[in-house]
N, C-alpha and C. Protein backbone atom coordinates (compact mmCIF):
# COMPACT_ATOMS: atom_id res chain seq x y z
N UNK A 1 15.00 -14.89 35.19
CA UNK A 1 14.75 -15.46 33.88
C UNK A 1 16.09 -15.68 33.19
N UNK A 2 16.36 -16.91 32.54
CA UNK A 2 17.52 -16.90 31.74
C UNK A 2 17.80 -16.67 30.29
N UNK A 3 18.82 -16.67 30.17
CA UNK A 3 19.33 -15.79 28.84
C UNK A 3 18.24 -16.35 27.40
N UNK A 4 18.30 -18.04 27.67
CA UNK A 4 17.48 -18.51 26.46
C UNK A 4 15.68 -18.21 26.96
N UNK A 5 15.67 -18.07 27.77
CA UNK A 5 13.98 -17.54 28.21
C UNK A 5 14.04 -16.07 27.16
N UNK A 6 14.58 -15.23 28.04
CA UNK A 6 14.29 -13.76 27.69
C UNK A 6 14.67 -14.11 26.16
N UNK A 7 15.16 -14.08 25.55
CA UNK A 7 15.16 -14.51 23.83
C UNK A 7 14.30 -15.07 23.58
N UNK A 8 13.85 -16.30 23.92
CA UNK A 8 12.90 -16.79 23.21
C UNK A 8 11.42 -16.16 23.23
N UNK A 9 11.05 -15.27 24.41
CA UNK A 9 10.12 -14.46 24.86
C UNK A 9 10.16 -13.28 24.30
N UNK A 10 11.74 -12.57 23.59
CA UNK A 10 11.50 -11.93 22.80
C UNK A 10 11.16 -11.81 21.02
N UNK A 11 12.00 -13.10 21.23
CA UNK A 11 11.61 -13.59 19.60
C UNK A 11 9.50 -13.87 19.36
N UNK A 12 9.28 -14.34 20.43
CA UNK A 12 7.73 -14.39 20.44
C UNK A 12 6.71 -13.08 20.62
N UNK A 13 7.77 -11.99 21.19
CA UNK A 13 7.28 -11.23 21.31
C UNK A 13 6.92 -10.42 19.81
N UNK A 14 8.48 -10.27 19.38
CA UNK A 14 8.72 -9.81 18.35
C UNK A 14 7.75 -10.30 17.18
N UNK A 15 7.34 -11.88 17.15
CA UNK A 15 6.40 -12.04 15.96
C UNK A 15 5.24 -11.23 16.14
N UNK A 16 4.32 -10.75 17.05
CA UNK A 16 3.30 -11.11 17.56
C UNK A 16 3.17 -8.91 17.11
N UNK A 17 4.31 -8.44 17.31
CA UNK A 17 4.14 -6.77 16.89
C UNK A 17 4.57 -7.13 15.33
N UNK A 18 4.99 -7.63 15.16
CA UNK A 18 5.58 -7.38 14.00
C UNK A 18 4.25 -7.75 12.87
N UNK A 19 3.53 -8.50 13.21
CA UNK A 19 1.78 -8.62 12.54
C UNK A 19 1.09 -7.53 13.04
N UNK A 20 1.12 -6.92 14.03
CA UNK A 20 -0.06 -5.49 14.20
C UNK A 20 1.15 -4.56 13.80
N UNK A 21 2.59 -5.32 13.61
CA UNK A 21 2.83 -3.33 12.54
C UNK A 21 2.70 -3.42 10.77
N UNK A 22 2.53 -5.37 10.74
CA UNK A 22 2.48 -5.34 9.29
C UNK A 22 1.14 -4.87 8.89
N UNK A 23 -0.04 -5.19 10.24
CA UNK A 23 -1.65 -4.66 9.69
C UNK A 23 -1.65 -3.40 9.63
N UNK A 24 -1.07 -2.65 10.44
CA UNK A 24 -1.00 -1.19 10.79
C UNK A 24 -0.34 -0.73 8.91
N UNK A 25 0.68 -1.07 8.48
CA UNK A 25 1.89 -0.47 7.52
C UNK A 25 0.51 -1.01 6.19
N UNK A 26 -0.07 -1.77 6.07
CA UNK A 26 -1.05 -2.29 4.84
C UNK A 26 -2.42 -1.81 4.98
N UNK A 27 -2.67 -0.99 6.58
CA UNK A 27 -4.04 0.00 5.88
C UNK A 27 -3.92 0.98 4.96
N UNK A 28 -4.75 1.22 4.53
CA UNK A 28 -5.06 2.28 3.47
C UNK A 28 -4.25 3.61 3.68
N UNK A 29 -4.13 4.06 5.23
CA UNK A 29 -3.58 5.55 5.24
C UNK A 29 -1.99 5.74 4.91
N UNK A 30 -1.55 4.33 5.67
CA UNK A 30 -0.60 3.93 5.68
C UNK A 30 0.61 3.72 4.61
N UNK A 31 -0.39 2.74 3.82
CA UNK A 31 0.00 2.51 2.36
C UNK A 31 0.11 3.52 1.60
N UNK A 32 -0.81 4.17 1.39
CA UNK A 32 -0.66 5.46 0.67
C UNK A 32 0.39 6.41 0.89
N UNK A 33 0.87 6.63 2.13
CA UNK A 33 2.26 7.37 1.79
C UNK A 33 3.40 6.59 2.30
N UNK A 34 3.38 5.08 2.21
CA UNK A 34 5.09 4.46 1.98
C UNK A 34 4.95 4.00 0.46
N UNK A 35 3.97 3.70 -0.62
CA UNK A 35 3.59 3.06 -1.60
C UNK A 35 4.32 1.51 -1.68
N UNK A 36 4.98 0.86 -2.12
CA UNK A 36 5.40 0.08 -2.12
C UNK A 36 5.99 -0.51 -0.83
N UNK A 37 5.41 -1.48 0.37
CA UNK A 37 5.83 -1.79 1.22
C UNK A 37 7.25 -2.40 1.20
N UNK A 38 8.64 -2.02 1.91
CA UNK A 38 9.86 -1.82 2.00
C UNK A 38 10.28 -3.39 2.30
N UNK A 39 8.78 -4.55 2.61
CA UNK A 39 10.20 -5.79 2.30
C UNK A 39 9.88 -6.39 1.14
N UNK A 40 8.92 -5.66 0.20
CA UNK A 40 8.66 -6.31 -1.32
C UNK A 40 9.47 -5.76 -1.91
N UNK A 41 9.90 -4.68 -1.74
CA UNK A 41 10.85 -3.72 -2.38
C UNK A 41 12.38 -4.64 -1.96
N UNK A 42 12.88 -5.22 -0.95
CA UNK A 42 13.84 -5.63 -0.50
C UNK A 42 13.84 -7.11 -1.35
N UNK A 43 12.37 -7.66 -1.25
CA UNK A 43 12.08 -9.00 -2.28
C UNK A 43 12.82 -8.82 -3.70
N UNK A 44 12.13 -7.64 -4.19
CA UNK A 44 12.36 -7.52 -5.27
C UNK A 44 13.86 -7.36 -5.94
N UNK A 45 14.59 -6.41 -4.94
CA UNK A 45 15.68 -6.54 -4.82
C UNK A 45 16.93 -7.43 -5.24
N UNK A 46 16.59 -8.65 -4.16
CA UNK A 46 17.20 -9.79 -3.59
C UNK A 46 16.83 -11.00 -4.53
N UNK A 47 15.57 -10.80 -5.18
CA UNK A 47 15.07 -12.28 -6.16
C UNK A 47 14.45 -11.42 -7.65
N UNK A 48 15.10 -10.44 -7.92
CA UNK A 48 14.69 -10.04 -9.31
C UNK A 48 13.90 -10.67 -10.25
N UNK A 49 14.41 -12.10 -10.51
CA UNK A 49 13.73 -12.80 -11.59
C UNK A 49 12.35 -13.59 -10.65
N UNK A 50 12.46 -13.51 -9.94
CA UNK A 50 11.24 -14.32 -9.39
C UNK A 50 9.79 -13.75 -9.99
N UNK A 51 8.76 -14.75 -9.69
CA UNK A 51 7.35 -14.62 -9.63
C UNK A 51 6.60 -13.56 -9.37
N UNK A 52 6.10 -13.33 -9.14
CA UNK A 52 5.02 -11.66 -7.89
C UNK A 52 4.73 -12.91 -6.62
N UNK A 53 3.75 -14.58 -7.18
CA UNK A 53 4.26 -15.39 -5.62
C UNK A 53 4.86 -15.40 -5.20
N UNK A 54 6.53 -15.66 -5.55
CA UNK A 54 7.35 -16.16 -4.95
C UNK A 54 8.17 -14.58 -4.17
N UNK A 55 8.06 -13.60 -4.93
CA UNK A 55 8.42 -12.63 -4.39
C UNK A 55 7.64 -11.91 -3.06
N UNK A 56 6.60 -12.35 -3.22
CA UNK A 56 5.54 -11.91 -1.91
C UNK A 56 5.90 -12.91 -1.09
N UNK A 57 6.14 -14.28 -0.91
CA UNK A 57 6.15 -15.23 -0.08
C UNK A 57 7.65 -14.34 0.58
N UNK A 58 9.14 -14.24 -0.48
CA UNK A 58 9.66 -13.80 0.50
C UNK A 58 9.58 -12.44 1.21
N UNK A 59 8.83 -11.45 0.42
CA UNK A 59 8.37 -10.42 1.54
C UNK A 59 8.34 -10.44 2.63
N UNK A 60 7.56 -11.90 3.22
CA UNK A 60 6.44 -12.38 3.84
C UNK A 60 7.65 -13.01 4.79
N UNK A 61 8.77 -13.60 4.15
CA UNK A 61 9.70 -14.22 4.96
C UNK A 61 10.81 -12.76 5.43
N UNK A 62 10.83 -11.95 5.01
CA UNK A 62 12.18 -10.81 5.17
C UNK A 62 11.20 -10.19 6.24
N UNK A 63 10.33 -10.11 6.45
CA UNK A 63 9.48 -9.21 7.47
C UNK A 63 9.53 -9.44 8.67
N UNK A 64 8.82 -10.86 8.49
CA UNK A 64 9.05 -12.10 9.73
C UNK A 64 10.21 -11.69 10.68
N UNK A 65 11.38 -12.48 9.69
CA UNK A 65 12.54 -12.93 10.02
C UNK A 65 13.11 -11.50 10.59
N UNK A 66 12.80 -10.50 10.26
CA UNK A 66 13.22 -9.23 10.95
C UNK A 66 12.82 -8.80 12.01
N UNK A 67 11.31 -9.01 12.05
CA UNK A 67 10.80 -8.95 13.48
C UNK A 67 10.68 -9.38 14.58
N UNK A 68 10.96 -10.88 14.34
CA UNK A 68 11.35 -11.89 15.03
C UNK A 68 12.94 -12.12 15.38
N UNK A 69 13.79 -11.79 14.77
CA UNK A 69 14.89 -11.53 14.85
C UNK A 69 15.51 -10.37 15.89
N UNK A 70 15.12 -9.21 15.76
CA UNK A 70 14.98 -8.05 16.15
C UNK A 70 14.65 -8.44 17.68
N UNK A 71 12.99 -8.79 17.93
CA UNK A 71 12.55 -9.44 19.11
C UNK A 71 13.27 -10.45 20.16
N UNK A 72 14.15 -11.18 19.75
CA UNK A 72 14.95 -11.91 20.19
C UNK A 72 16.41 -11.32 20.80
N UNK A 73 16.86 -10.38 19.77
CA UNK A 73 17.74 -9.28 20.38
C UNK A 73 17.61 -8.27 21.51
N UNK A 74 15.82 -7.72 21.27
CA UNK A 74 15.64 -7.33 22.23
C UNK A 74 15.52 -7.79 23.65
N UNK A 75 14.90 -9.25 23.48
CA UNK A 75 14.92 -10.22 24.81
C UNK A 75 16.30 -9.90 25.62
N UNK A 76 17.20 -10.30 24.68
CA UNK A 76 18.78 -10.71 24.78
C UNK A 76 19.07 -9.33 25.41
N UNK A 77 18.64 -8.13 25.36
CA UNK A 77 19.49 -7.16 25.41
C UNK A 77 18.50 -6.81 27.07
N UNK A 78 17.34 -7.07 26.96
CA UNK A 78 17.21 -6.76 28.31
C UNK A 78 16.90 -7.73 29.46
N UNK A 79 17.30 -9.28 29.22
CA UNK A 79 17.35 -10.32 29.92
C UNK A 79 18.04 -9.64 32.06
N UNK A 80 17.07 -9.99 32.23
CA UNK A 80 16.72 -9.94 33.99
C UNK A 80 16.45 -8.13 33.74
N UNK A 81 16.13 -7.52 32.97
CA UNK A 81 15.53 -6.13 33.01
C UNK A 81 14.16 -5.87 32.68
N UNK A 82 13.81 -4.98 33.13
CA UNK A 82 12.19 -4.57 33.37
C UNK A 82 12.54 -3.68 31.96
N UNK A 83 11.23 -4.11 31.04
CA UNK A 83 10.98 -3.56 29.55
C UNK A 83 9.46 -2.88 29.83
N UNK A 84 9.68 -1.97 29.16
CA UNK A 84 8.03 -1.86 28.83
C UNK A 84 7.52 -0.94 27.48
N UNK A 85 6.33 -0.42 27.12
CA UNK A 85 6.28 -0.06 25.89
C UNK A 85 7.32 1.20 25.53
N UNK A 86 7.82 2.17 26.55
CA UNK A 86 8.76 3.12 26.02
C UNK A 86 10.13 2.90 25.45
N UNK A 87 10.69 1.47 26.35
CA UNK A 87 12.13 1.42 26.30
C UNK A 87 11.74 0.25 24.48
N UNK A 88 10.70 -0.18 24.87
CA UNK A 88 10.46 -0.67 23.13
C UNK A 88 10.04 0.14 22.14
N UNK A 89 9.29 0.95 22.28
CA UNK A 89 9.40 2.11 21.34
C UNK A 89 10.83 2.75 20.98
N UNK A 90 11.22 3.02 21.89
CA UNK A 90 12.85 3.60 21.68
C UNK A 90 14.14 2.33 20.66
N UNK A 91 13.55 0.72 21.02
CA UNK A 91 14.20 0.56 20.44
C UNK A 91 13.69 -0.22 18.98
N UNK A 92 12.52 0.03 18.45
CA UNK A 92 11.51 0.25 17.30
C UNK A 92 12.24 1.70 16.69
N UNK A 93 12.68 2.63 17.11
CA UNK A 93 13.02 4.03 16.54
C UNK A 93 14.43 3.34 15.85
N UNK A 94 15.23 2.77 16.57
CA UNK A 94 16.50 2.64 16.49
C UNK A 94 16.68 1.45 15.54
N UNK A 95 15.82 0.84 15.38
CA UNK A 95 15.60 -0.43 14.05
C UNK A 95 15.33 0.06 12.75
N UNK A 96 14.36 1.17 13.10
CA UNK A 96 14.06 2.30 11.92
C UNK A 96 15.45 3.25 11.32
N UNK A 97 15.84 3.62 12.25
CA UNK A 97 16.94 4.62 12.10
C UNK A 97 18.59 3.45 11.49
N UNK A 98 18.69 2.23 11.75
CA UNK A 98 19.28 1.58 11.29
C UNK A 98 19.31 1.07 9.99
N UNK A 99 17.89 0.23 9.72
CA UNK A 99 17.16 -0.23 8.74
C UNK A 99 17.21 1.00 7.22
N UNK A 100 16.70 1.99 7.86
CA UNK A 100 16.59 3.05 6.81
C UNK A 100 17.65 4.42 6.57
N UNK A 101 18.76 4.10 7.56
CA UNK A 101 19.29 4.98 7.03
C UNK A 101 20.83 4.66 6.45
N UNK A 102 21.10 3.04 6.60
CA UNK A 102 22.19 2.50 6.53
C UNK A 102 21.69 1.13 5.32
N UNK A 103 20.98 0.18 6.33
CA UNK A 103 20.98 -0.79 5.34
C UNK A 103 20.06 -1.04 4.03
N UNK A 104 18.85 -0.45 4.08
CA UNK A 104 18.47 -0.29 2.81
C UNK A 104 18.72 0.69 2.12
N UNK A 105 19.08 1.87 2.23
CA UNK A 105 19.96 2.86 1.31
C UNK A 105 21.10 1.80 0.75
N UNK A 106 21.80 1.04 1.40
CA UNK A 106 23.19 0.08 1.21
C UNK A 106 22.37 -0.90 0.33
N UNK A 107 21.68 -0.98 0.24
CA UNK A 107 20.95 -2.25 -1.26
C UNK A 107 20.18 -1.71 -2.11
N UNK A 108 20.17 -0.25 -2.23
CA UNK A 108 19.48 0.35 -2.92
C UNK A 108 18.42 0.65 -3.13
N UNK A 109 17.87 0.17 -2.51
CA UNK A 109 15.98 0.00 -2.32
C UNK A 109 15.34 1.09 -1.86
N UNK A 110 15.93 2.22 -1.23
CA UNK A 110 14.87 3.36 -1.06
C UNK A 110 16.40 4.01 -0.54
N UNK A 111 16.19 5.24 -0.86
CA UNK A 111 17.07 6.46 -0.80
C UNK A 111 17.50 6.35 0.84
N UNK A 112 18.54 7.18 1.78
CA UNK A 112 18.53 6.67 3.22
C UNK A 112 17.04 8.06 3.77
N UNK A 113 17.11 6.88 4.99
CA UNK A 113 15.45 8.14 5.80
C UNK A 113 16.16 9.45 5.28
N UNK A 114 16.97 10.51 5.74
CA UNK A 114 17.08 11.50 5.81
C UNK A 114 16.69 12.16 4.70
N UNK A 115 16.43 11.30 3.43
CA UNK A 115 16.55 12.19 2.21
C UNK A 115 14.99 11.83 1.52
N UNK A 116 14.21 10.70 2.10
CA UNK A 116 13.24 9.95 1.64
C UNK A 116 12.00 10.84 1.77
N UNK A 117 11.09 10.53 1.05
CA UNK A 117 9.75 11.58 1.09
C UNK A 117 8.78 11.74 2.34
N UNK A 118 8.74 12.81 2.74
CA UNK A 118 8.63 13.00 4.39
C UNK A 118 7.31 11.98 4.88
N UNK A 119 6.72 11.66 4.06
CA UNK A 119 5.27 10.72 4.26
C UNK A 119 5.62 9.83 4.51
N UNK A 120 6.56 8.81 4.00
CA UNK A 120 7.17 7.75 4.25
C UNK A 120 7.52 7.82 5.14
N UNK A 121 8.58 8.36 5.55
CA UNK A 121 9.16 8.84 6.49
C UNK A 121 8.75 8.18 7.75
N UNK A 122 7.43 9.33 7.54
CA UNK A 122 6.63 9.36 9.30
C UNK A 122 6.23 8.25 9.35
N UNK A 123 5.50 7.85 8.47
CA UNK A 123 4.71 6.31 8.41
C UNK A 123 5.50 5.64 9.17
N UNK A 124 6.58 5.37 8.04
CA UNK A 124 7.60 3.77 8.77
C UNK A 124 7.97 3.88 9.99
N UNK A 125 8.41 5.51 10.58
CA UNK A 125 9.01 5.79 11.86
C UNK A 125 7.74 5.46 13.04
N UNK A 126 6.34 5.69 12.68
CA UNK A 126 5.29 5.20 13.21
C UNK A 126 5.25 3.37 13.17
N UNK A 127 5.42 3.21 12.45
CA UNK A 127 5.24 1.64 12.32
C UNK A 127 5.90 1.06 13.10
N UNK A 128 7.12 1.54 12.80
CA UNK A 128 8.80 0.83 14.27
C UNK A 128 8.34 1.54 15.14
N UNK A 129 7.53 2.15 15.83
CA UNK A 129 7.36 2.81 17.31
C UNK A 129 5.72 1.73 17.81
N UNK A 130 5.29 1.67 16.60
CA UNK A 130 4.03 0.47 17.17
C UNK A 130 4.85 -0.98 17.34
N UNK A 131 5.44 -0.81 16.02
CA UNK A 131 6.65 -2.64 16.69
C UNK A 131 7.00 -2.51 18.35
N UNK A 132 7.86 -1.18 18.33
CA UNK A 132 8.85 -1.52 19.74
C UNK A 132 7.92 -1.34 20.83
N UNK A 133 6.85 -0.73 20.44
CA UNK A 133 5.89 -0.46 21.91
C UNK A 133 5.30 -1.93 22.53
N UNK A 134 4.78 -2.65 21.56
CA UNK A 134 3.90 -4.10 21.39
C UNK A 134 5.54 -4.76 21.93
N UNK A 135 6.25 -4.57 21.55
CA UNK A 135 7.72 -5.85 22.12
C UNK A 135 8.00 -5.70 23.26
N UNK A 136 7.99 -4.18 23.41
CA UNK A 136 8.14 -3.72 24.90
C UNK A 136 7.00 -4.61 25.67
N UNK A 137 6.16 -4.18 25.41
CA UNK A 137 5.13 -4.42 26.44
C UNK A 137 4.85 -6.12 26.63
N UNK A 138 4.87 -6.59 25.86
CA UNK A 138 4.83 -8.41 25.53
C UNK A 138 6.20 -9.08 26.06
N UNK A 139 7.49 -8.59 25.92
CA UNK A 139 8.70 -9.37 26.08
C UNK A 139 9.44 -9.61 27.69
């Protein structure tokens, strides 16, 4: 398989978890201990004066574009290698552990993981382990 295959197979992959971790992160159990889902919070952030539409639309775009993004890297990173749901889980942990302990602490939007309220915590670290498992296994 070549380099633009495995990317583009991961970028497809990547959309496709990144909707069963956004359904997974917006059930009820879920929601309840991250409260404010982390790319409205990043919306909010980034477009202060905006709408609640226009701020949900880019939610809707920062989520995407991360998961799909992400997915494409992963292609890239294991192009002519055998993936499957562990080595994507592992790297769902490591998107988490990036995401939350560097770059949104760095924009202010939620304290870094280490210090964040342990519910959250688990949630999101669950959520990036259903992403990387579904990428794994699809890419």
């Amino acid at each position: 398989m070549g380099i633009f295959t495995s990317v583009a197979r991961g970028a497809a992959a990547g959309a496709v978890a990144t909707l069963i971790m956004s359904a997974h992160m917006l059930g009820r159990p879920s929601l309840e201990r991250i409260g404010t889902p982390p790319p409205e919070r990043l919306a909010d952030a980034l477009l202060p004066a905006r709408s609640a539409k226009e701020r949900g639309i880019a939610a809707t775009v920062i989520h995407a574009g991360i998961g799909v993004g992400s997915g494409a890297v992963f292609g890239l990173l294991r192009n002519r290698r055998r993936s499957g749901p562990l080595s994507g889980a592992l790297f769902g942990l490591g998107l988490w552990a990036i995401g939350y302990e560097v770059v949104v602490p760095m924009l202010g939007v939620l304290p870094p993981a280490n210090r964040d309220a342990r519910g959250r915590r688990a949630a999101l670290i669950q959520a990036h382990l259903i992403y990387g498992a579904i990428l794994g296994a699809l890419a």
